[in-house]
Protein backbone atom coordinates (compact mmCIF):
# COMPACT_ATOMS: atom_id res chain seq x y z
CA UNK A 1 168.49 39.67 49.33
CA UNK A 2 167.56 37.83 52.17
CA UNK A 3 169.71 35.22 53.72
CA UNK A 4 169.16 31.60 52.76
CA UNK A 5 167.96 29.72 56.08
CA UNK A 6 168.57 26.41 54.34
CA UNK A 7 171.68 25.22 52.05
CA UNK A 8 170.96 21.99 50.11
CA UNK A 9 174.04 20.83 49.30
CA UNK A 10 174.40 18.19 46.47
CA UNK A 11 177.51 16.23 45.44
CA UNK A 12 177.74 14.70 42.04
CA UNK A 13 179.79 12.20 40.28
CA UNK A 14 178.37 10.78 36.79
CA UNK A 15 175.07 11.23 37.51
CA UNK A 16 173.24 12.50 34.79
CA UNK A 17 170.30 9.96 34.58
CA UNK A 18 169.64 11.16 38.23
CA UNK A 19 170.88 14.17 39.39
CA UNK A 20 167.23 15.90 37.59
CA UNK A 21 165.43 14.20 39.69
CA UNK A 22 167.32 15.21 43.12
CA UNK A 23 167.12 18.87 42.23
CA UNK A 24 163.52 18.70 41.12
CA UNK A 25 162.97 17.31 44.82
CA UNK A 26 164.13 20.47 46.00
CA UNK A 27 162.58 22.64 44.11
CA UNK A 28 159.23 21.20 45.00
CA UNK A 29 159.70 21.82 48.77
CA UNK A 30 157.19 23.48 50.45
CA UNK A 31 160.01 25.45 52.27
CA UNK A 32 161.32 28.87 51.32
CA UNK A 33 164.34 30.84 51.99
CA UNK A 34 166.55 28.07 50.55
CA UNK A 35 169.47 27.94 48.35
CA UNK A 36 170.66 24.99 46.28
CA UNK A 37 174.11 24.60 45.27
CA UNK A 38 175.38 21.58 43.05
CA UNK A 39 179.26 20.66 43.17
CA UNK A 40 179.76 18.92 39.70
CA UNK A 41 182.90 16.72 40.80
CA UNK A 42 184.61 16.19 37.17
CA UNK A 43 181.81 13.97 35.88
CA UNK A 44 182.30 13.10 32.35
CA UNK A 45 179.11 12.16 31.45
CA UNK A 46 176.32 14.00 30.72
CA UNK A 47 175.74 15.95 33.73
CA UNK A 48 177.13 19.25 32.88
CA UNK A 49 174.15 19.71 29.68
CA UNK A 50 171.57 18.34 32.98
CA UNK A 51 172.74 21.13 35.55
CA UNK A 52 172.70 23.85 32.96
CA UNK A 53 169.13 23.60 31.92
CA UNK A 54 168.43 24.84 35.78
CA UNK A 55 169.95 28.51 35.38
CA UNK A 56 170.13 30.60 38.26
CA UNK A 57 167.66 28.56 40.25
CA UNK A 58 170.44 26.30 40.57
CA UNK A 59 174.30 27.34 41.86
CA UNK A 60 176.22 24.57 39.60
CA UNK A 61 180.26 24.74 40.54
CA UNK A 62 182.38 22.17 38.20
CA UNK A 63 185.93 21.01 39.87
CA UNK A 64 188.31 18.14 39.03
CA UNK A 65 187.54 15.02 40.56
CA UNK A 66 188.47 14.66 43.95
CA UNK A 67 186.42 12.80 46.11
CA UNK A 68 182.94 13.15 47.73
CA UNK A 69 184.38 14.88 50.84
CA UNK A 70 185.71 17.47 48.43
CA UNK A 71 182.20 18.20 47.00
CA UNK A 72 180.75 18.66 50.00
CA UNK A 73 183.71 20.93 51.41
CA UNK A 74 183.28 23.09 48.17
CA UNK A 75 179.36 23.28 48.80
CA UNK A 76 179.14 24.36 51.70
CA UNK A 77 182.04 26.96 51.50
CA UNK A 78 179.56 28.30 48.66
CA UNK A 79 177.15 28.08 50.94
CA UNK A 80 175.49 31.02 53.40
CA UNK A 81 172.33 29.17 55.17
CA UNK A 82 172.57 28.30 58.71
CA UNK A 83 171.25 24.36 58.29
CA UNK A 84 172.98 22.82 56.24
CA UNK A 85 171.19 19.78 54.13
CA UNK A 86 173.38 16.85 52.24
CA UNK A 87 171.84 15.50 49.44
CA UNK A 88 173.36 12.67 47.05
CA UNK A 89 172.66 12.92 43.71
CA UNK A 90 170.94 9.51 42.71
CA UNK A 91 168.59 10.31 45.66
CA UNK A 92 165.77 12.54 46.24
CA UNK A 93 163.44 14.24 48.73
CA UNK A 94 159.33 13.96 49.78
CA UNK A 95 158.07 17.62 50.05
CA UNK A 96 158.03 17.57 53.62
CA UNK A 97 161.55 17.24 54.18
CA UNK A 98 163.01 21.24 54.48
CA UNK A 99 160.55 21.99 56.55
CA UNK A 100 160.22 19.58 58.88
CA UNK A 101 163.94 19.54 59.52
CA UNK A 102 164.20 23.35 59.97
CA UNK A 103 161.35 22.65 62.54
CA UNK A 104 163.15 19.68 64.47
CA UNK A 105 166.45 22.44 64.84
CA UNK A 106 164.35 25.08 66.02
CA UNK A 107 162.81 22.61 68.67
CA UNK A 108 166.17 21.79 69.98
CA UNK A 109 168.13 24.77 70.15
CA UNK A 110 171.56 22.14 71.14
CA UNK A 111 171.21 19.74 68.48
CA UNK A 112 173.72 19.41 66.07
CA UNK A 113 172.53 17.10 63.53
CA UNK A 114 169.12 16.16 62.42
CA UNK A 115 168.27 13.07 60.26
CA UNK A 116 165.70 11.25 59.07
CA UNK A 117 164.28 7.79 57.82
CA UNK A 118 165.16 7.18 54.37
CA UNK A 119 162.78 5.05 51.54
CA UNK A 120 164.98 1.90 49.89
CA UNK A 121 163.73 1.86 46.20
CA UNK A 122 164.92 -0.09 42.99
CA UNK A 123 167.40 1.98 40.28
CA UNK A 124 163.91 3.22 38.43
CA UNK A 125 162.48 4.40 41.69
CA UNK A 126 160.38 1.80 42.80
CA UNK A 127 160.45 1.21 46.70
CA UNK A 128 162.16 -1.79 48.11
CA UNK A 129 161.90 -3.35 51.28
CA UNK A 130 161.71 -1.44 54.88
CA UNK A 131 162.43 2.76 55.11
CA UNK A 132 166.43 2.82 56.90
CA UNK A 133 167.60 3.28 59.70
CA UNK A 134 165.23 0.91 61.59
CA UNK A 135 166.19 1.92 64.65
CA UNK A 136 166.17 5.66 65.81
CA UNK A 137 168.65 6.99 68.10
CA UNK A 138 168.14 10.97 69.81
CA UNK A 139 170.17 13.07 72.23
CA UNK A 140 173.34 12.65 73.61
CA UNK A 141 174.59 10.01 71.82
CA UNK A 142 178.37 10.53 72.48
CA UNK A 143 178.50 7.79 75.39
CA UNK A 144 177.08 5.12 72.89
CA UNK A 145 179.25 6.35 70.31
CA UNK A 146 182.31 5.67 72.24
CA UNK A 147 181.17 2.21 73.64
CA UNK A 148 180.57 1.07 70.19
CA UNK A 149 183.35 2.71 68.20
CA UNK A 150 181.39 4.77 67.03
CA UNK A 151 179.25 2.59 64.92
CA UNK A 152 175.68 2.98 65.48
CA UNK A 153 172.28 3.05 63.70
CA UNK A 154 173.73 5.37 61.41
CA UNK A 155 171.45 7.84 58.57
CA UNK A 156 173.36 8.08 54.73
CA UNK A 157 174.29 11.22 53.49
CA UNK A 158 171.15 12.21 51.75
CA UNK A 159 169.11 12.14 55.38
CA UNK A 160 171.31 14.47 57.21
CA UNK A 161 171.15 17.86 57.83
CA UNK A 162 173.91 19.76 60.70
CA UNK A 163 173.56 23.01 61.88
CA UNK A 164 176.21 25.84 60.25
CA UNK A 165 178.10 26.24 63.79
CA UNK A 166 178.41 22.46 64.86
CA UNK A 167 180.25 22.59 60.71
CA UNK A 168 182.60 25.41 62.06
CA UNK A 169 183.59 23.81 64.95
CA UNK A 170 184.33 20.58 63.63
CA UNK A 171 185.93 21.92 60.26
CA UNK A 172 185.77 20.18 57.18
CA UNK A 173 185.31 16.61 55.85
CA UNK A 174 188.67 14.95 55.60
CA UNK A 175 189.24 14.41 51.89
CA UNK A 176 190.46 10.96 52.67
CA UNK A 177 186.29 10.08 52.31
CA UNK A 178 187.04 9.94 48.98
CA UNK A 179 183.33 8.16 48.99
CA UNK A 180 181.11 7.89 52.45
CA UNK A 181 181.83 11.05 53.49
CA UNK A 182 178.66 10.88 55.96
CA UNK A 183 180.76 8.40 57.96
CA UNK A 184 182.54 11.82 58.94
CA UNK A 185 179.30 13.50 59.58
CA UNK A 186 177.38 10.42 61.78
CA UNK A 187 180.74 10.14 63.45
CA UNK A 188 181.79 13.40 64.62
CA UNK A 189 178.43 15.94 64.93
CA UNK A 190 177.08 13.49 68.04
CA UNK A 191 179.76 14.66 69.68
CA UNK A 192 179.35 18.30 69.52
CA UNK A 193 175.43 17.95 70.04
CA UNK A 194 172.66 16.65 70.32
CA UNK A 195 170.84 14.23 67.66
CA UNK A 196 167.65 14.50 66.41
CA UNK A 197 165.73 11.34 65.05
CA UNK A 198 162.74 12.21 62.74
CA UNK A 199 160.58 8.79 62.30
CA UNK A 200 159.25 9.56 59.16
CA UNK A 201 160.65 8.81 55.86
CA UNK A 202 161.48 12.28 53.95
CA UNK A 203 163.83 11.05 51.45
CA UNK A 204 164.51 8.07 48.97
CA UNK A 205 167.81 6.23 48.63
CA UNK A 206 168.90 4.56 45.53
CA UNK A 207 169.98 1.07 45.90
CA UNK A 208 172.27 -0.20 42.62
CA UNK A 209 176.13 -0.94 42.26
CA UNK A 210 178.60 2.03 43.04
CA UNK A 211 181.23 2.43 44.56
CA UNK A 212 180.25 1.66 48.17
CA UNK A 213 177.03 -0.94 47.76
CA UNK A 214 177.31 -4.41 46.47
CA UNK A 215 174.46 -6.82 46.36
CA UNK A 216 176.49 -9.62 47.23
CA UNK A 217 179.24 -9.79 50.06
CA UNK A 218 182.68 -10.82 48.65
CA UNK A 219 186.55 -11.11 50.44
CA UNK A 220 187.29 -7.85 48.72
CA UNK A 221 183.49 -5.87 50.01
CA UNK A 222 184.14 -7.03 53.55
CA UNK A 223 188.15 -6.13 53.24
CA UNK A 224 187.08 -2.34 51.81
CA UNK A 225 184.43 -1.76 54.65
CA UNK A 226 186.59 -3.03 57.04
CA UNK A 227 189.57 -0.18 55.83
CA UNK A 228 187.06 2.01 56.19
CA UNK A 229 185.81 0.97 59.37
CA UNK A 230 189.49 1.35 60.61
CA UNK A 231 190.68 4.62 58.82
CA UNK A 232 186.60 6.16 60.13
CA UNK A 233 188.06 5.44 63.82
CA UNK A 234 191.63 6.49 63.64
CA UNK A 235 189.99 10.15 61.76
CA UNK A 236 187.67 10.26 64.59
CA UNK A 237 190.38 9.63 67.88
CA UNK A 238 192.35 12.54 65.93
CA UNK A 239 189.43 14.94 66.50
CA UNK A 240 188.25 13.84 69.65
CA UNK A 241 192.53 14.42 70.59
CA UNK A 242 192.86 17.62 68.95
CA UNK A 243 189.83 19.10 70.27
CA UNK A 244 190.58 18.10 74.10
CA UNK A 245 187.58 16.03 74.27
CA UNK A 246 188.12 12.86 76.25
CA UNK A 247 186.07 9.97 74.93
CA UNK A 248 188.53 7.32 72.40
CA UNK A 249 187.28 4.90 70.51
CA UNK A 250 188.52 1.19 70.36
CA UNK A 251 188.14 -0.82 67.25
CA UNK A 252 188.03 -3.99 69.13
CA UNK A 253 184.44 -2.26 70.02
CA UNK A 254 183.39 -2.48 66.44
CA UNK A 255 181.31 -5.26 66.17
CA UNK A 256 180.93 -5.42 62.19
CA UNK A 257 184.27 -5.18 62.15
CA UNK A 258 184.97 -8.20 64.20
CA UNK A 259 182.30 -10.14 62.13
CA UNK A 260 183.96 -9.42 58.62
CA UNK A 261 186.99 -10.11 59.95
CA UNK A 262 186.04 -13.70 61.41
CA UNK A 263 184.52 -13.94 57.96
CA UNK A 264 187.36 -13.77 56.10
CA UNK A 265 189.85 -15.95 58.73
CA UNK A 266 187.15 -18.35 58.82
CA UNK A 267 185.69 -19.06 62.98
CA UNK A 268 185.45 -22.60 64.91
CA UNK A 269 183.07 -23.36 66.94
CA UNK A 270 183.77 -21.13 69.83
CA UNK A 271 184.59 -17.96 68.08
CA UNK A 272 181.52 -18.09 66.71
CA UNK A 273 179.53 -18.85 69.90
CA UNK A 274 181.69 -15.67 71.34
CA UNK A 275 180.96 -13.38 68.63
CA UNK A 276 176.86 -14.22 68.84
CA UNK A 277 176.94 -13.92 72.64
CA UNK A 278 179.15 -10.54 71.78
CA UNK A 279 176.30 -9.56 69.50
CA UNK A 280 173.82 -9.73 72.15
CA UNK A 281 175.52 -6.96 74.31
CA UNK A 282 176.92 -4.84 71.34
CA UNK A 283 176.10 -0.97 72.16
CA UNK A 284 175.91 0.17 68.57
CA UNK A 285 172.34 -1.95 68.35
CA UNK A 286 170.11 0.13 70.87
CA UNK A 287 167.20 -2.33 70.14
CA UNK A 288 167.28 -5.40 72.00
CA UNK A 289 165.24 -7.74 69.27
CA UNK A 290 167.57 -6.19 66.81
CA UNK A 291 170.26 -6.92 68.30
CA UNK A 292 169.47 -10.79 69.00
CA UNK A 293 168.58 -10.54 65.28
CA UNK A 294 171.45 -9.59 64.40
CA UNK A 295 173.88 -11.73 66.70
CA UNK A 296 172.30 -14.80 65.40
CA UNK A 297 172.28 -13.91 61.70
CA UNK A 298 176.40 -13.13 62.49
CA UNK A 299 176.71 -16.68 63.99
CA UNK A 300 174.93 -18.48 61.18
CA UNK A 301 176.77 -16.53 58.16
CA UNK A 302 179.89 -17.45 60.14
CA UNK A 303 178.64 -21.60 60.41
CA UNK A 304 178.65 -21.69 56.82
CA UNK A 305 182.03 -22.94 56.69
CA UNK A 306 181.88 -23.12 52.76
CA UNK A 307 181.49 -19.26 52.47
CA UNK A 308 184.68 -18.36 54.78
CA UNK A 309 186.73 -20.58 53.26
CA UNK A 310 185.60 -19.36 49.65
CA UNK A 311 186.17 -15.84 51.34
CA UNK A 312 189.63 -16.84 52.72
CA UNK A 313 190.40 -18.46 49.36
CA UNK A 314 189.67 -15.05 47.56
CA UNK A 315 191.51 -12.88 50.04
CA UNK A 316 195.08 -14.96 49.26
């Protein structure tokens, strides 16, 4: 048989109301030479009686719970295509989307990760608000990385696709990403590559409540992200050490981290004029209107003196 160019790669916990729907986007690519494999992470709902109406179009592996980084680690040991494409399992694909990456690596013979715009919708599909990331970042991205702690215009999981050898050399996903495991992947791969930004939106991303998104910000949201912030730099200076590569990152460079922290201390006066005039020069922002967007938007949540107490008060 020939060898798969392409390994879709999708990680599942519990969802059986959408996992159909994710496959079905892959089967309707108008790529070929691809392979699908489906790491059933000890749901225990439904999903096993979804995955096994797909038969051998489908590779379906079941293990115990253990984390998303564990899925994917599983997948793509399973795996034999030389891209390799992450794909969550509440979203899904346009047709477009194989192809058009396999096109973007072939372009760039030195790129290590290609991603892509994805399309915000509502829990029953319907599209919501602006296609994410707004801003697009491409090539060498490692100097902005390490200027910003490596927090950038980031893609999710289900827009990113790395190439097999830039996987190899970087090993795989710590299974301390339990759940955003692409922090691992938008973290590490600019360093071993170059990135390639595709403007177009060639996926769909599911907004509703699991375990990372909340629709409302709360002490213990901003305390999670902010672990995870922390633990995503310390797992990346690790790498950057044991592979002799020079650049370190610095959380006081994380400017969402600063923010949620002043959030939850509460900020006078003039740590909040610091942090919006911080904002302004933050490397992680590569657009300038953005980035004066988002200072001031910082500043004001931080004025409202009623929501970091509340936060504070929560936090005790």
């Amino acid at each position: 048989m020939e060898q798969p160019a392409l390994s879709v790669l999708i990680n599942n916990y519990n969802y059986a109301r959408f996992v159909g729907r994710a496959i079905d986007s892959v089967l309707n690519q108008d790529a070929h030479n691809v392979e699908i494999i489906v790491v059933d992470d000890g749901s225990t709902d439904q999903s096993r009686s979804v995955l096994e109406v797909y038969g051998s179009r489908v590779k379906v592996i079941f293990q115990e719970n253990a984390g998303q980084a564990a899925a994917i680690n599983t997948a793509v040991r399973e795996s034999a295509g030389e891209i390799l494409c992450f794909l969550d399992a509440d979203d899904w694909w346009a047709p477009s989307k194989l192809s058009a990456t396999a096109a973007a690596f072939r372009a760039n013979p030195h790129a290590s990760l290609v991603y892509h715009r994805l399309q915000p919708t509502l829990v029953d599909g319907t599209p919501t608000s602006k296609p994410i990331p707004r801003s697009l970042c491409s090539g060498a991205l490692s100097p902005l990385l390490t200027r910003s702690a490596g927090w950038w215009p980031f893609p999710m999981t289900s827009a990113i696709a790395v190439r097999r050898s830039a996987w190899n050399a970087a090993g795989s996903i710590p299974e301390q990403f339990r759940i955003s495991a692409d922090a691992w992947l938008v973290g590490i791969y600019p360093f071993l590559g170059d990135v390639i930004a595709m403007s177009d939106p060639l996926g769909f991303y599911r907004i509703h409540n699991n375990n990372w998104y909340r629709s409302t910000e709360d002490a213990t949201t901003l305390r999670k992200r902010m672990t995870h912030w922390q633990q995503t730099v310390e797992a990346t200076n690790l790498f950057l050490s044991a592979h002799k590569l020079p650049a370190r990152l610095h959380l006081t460079d994380h400017y969402p981290y600063r923010v949620a922290s002043a959030k939850l201390q509460g900020a006078d006066a003039r740590t909040r004029f610091k942090l919006a005039v911080e904002g302004l020069f933050f490397a992680g922002e590569p657009n300038l209107l953005r980035r004066a967007r988002d200072s001031l938007r910082s500043a004001h949540g931080l004025s409202r003196l009623g929501l970091g107490a509340g936060l504070s008060e929560a936090a005790e």
